[in-house]
N, C-alpha and C. Protein backbone atom coordinates (compact mmCIF):
# COMPACT_ATOMS: atom_id res chain seq x y z
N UNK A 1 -73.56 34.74 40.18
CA UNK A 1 -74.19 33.72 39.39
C UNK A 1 -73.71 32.34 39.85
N UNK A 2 -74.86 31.92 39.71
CA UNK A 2 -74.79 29.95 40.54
C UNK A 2 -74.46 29.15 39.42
N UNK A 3 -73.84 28.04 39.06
CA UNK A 3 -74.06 27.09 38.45
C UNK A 3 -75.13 26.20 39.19
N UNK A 4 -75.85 25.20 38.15
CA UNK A 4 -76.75 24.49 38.56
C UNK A 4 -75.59 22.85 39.35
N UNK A 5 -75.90 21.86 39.84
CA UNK A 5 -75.21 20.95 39.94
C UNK A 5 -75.28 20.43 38.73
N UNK A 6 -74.48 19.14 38.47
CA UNK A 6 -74.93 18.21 37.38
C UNK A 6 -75.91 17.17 38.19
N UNK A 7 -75.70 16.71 39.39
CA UNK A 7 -76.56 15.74 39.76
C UNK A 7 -77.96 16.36 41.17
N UNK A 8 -78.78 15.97 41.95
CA UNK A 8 -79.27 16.97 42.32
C UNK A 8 -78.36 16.14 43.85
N UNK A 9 -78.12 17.07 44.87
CA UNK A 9 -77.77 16.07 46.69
C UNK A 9 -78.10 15.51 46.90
N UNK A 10 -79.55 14.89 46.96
CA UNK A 10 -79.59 13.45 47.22
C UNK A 10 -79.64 12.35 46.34
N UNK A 11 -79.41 12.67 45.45
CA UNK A 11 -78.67 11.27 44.25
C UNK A 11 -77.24 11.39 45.08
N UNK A 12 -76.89 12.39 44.94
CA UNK A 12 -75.18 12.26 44.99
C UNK A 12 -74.59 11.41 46.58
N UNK A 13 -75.78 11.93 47.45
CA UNK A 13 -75.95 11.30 48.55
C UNK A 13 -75.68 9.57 48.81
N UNK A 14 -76.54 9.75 47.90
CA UNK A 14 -77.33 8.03 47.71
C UNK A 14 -76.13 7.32 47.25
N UNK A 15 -75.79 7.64 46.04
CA UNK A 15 -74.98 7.01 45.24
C UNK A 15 -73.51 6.68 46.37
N UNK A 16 -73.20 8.26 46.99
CA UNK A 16 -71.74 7.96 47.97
C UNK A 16 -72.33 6.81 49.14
N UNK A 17 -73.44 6.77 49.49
CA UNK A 17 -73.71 5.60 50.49
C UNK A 17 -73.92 3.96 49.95
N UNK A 18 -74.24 4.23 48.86
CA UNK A 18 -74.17 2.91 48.02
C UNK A 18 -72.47 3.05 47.72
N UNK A 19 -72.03 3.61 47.01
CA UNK A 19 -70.46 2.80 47.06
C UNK A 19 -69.72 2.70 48.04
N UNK A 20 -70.11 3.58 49.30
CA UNK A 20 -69.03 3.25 50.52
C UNK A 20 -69.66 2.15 51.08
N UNK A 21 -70.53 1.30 50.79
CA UNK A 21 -70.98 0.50 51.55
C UNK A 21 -70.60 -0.94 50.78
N UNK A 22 -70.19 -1.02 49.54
CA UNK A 22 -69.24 -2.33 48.98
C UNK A 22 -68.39 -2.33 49.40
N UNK A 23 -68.23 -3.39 49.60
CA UNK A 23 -66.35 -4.05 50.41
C UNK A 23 -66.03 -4.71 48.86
N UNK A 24 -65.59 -4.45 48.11
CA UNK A 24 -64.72 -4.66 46.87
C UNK A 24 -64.08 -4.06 46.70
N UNK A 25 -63.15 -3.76 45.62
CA UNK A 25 -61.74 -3.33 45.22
C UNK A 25 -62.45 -2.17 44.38
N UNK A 26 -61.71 -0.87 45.03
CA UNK A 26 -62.20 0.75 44.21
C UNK A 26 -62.66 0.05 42.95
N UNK A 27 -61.81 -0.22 41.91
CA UNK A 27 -61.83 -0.06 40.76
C UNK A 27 -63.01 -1.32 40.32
N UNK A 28 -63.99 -1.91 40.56
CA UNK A 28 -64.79 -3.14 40.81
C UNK A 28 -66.36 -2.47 41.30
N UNK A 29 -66.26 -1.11 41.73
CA UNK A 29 -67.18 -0.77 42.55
C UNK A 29 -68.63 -0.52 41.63
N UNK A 30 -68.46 -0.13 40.73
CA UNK A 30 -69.39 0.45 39.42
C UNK A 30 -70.14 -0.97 38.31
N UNK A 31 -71.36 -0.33 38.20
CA UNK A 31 -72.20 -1.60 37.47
C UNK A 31 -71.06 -2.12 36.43
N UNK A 32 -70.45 -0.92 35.23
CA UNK A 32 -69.77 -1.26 33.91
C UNK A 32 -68.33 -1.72 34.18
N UNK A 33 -68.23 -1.56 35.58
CA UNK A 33 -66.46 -1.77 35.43
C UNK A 33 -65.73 -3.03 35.51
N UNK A 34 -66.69 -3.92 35.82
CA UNK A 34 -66.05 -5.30 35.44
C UNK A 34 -65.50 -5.29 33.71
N UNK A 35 -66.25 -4.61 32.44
CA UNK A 35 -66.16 -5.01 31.73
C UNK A 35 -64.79 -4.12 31.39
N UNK A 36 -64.27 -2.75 31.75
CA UNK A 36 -63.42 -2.21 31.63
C UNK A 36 -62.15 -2.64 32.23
N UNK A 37 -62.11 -2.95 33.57
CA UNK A 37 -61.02 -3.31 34.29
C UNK A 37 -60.59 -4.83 34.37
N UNK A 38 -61.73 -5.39 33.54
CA UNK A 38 -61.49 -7.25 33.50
C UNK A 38 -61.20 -7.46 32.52
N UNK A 39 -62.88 -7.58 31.80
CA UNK A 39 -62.55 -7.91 30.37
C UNK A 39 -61.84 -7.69 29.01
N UNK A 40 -61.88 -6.17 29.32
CA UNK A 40 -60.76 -5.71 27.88
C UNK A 40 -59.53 -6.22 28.06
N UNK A 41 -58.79 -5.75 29.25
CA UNK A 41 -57.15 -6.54 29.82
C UNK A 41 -57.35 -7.91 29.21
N UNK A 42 -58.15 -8.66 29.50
CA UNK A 42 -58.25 -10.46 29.25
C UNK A 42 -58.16 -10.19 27.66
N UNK A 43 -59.30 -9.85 27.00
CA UNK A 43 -58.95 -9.90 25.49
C UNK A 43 -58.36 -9.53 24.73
N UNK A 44 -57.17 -8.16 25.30
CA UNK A 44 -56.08 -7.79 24.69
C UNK A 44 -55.20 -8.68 24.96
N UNK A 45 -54.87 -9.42 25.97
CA UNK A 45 -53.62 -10.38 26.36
C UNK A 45 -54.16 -11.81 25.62
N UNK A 46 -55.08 -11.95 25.46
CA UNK A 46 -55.25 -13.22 24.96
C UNK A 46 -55.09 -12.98 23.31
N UNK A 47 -55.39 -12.07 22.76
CA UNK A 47 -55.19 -11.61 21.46
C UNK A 47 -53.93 -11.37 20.67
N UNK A 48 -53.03 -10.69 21.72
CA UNK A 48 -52.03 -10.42 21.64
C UNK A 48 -51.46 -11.82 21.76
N UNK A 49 -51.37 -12.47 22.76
CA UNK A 49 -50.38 -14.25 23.13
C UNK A 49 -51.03 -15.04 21.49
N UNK A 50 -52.50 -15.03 21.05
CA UNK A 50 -52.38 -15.65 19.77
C UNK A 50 -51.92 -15.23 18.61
N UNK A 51 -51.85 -13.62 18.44
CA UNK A 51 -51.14 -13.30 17.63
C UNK A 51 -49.59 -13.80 17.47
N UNK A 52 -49.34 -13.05 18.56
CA UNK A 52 -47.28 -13.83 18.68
C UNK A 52 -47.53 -15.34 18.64
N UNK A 53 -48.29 -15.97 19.01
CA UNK A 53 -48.34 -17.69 18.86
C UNK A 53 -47.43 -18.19 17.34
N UNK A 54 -49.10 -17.38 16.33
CA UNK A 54 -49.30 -17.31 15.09
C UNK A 54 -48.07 -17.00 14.28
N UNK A 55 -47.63 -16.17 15.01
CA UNK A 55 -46.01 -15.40 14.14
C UNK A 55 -44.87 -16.39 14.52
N UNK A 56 -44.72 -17.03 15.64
CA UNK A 56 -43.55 -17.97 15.95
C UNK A 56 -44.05 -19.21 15.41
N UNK A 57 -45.28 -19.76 15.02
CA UNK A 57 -45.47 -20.85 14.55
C UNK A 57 -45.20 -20.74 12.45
N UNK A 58 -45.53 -19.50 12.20
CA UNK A 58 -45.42 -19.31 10.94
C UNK A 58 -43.72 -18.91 10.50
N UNK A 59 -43.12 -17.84 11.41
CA UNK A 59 -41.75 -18.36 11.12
C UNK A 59 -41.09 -19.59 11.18
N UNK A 60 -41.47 -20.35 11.92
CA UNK A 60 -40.78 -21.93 11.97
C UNK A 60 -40.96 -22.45 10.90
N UNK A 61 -42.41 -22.40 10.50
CA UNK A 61 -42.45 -23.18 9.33
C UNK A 61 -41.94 -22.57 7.78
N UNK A 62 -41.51 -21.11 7.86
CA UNK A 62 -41.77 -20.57 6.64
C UNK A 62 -42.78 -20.43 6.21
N UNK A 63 -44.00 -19.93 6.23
CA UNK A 63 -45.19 -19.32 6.27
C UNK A 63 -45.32 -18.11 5.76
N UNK A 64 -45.72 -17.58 5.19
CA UNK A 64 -45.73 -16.17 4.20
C UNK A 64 -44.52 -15.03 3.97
N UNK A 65 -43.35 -16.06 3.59
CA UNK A 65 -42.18 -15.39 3.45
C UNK A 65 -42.35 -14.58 1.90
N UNK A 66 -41.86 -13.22 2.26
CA UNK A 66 -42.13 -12.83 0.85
C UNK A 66 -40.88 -12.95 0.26
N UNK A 67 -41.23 -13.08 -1.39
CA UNK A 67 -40.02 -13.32 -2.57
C UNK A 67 -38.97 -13.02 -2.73
C-alpha cells in the first residue's frame, strides 16, 4: 500500500526551483516569513523595553505602591 503525496511533483518541483533561485537569507525565503522572523521579534522587544520603561519610571516616582 502507497501513500498518496501531500503535494503532487511538479508543484514540489516548482516550488524547490522558485526557492533555490532567491539569493536571501533561508529564513526570509517564504511569502509569510517576514512577518514571523521580523515582525513579531520587533514587537515583542519593543513591548517588552516599554513595559520595563513604564516600571522604572513608576518606581521612581512611587506610582502604584500598594498600602
Amino acid at each position: 500500500m502507497t501513500e498518496q503525496p501531500f503535494r503532487p511533483r511538479e508543484k514540489l518541483i516548482e516550488r524547490q526551483k522558485y526557492f533555490q533561485s532567491i539569493h536571501k537569507h533561508t529564513y526570509l525565503k517564504g511569502p509569510m516569513d517576514k512577518i514571523t522572523s521580523v515582525a513579531i521579534p520587533i514587537a515583542l522587544a519593543a513591548s517588552s523595553l516599554y513595559l520595563i520603561g513604564r516600571g522604572i519610571y513608576n518606581m521612581s516616582h512611587g506610582i502604584g505602591k500598594k498600602e
